[in-house]
Structure formats: structure tokens, C-alpha cells
N, C-alpha and C. Protein backbone atom coordinates (compact mmCIF):
# COMPACT_ATOMS: atom_id res chain seq x y z
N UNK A 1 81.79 52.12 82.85
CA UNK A 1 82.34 53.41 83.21
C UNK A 1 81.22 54.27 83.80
N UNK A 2 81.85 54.72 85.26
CA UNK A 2 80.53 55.76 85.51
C UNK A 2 80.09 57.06 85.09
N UNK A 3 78.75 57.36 85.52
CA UNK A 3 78.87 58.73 84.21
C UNK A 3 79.13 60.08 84.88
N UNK A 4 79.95 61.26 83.82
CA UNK A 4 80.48 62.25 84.93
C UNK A 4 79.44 62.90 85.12
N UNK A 5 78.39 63.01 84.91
CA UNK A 5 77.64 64.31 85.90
C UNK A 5 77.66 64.06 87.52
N UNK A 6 77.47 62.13 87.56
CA UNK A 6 77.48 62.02 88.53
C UNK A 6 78.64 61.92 89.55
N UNK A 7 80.03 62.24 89.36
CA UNK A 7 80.95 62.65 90.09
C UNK A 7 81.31 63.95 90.02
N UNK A 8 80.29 64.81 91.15
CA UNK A 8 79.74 65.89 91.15
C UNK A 8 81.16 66.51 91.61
N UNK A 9 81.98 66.19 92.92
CA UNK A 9 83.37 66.33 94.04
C UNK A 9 84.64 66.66 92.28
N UNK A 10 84.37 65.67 91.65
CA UNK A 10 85.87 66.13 90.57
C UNK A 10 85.36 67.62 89.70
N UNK A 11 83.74 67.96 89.87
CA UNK A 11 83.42 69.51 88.90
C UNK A 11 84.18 70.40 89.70
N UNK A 12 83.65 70.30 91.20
CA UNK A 12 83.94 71.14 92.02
C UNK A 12 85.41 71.02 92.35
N UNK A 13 86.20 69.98 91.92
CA UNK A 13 87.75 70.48 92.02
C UNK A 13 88.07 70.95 90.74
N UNK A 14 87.84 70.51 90.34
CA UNK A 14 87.68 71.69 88.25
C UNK A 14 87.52 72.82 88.04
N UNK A 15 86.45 73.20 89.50
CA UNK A 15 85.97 74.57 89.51
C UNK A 15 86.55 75.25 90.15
N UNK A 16 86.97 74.47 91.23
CA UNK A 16 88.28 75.26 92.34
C UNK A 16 89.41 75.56 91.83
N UNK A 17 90.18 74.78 91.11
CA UNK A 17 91.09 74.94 90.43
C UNK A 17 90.96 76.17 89.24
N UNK A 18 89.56 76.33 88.73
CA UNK A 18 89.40 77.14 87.26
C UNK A 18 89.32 78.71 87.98
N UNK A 19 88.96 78.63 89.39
CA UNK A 19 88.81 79.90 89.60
C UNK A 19 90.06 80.32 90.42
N UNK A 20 90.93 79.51 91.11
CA UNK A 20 91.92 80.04 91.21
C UNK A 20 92.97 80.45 90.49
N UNK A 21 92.70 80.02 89.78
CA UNK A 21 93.89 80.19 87.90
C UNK A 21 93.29 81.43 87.42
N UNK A 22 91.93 81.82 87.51
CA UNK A 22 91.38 83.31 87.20
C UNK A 22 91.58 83.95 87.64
N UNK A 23 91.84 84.28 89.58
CA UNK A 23 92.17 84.90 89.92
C UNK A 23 93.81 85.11 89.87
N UNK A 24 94.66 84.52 89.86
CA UNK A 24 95.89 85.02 89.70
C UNK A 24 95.95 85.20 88.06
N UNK A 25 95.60 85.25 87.47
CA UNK A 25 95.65 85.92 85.92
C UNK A 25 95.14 87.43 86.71
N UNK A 26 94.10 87.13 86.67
CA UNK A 26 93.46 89.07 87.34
C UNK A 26 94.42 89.54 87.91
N UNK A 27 94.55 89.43 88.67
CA UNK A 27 95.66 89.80 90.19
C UNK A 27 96.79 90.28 88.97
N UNK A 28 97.46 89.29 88.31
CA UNK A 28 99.01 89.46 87.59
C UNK A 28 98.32 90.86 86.35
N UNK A 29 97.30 90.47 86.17
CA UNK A 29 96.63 92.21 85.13
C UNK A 29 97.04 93.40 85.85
N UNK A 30 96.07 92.98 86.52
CA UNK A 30 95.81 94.12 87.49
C UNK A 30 97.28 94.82 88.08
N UNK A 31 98.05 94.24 88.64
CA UNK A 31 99.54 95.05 89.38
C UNK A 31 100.42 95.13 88.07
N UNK A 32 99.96 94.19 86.66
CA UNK A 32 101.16 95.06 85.72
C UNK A 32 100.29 96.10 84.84
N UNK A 33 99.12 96.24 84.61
CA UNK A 33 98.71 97.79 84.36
C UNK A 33 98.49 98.75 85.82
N UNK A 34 98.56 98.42 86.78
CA UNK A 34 98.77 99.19 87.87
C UNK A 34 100.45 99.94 88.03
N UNK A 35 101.57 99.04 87.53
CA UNK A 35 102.64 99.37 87.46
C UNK A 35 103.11 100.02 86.41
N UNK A 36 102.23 100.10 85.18
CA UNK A 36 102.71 100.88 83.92
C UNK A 36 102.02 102.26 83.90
N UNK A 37 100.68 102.51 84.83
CA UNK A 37 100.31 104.10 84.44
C UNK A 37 101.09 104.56 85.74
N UNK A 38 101.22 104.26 86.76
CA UNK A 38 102.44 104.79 87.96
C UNK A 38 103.66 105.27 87.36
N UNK A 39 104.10 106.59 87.93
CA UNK A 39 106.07 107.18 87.23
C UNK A 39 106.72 106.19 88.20
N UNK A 40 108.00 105.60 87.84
CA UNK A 40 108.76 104.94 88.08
C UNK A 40 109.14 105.59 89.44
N UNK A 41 109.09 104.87 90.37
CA UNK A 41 109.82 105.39 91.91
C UNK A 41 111.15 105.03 92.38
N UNK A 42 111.66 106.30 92.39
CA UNK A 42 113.17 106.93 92.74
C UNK A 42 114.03 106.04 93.91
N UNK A 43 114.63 104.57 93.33
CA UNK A 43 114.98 103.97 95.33
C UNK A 43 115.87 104.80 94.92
N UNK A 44 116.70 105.36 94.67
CA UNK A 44 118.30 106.71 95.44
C UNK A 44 117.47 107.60 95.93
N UNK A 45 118.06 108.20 96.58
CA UNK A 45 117.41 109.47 97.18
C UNK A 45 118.58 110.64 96.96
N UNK A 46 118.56 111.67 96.40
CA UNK A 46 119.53 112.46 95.94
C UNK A 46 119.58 113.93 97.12
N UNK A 47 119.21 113.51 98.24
CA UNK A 47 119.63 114.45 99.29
C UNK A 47 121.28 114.34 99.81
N UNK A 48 121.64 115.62 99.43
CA UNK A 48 123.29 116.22 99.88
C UNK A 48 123.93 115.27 101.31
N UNK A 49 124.98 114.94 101.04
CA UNK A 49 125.93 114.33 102.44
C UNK A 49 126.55 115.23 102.78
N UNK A 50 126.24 115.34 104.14
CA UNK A 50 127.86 116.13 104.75
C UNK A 50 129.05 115.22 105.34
N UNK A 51 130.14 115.74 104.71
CA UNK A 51 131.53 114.70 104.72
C UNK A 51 132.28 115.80 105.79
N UNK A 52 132.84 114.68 106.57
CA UNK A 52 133.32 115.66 108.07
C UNK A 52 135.16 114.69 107.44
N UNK A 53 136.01 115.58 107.19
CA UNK A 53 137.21 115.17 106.99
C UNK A 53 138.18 115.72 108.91
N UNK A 54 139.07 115.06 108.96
CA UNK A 54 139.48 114.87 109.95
C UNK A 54 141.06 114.76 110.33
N UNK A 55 141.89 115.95 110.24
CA UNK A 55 143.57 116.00 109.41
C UNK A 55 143.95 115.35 110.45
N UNK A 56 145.37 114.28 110.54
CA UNK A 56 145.98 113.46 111.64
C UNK A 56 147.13 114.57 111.09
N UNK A 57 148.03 114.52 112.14
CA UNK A 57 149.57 114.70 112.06
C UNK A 57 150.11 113.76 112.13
N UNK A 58 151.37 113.80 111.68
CA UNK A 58 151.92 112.27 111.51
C UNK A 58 152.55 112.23 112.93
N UNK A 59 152.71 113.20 113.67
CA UNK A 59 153.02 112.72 115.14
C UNK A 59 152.17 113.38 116.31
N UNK A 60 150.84 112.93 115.62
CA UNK A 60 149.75 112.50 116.88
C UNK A 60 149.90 111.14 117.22
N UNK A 61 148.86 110.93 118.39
CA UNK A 61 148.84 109.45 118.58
C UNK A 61 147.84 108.61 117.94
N UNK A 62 146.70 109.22 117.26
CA UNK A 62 146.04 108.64 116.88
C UNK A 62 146.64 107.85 115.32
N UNK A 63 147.58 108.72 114.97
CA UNK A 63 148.36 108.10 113.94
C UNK A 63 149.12 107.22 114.07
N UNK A 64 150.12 106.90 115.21
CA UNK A 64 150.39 105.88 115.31
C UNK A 64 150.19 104.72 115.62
N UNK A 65 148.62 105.09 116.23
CA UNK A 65 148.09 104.06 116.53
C UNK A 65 147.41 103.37 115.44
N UNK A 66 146.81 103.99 114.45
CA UNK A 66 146.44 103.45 113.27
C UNK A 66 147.34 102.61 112.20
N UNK A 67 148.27 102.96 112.17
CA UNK A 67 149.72 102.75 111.61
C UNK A 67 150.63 101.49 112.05
């Protein structure tokens, strides 16, 4: 069996691997205490509609044409 110091290529995928697994642990810290001292952001937006109503007669044409 050969000895591992000397398959130097499998540390360095050990190491590649160990530090990319560190960084997404950090990263996943980091944006969920970034997301807990932030106030929760509002998606509704509670600005007023204006509603345009529009009376038909029942003997216009636009009524019978709808009809």
C-alpha cells in the first residue's frame, strides 16, 4: 500500500472540497443573521386604488353587445 503523504493531488482535493463546504456554511451564517437583525420587508404595498365604475343602460349598445 502506498503511503498517503505521498498522494499529495487526493490532500488537495480534501482541501478543495473542505474549503468549499466552509464557505457555504459562512455564506448560509452570514444571510441568516443578516436576515434576522433586518425588519421584515413589506411585498404589498398599501397605496390607495382608484376604481373608475362605468353605468351601462340596458339599452345602450355597449350592453348588448356584451350580453
Amino acid at each position: 500500500m502506498s503511503n498517503w503523504t505521498s498522494l499529495w493531488y487526493i490532500w488537495l482535493i480534501l482541501l478543495t472540497v473542505f474549503l468549499l463546504l466552509l464557505c457555504g456554511i459562512t455564506a448560509s451564517c452570514i444571510k441568516f443573521c443578516c436576515r434576522k437583525k433586518r425588519p421584515p420587508v413589506e411585498t404589498l404595498s398599501r397605496h390607495p386604488y382608484d376604481l373608475t365604475a362605468i353605468a351601462i343602460d340596458s339599452d345602450s349598445t355597449a350592453h348588448s353587445t356584451v350580453t
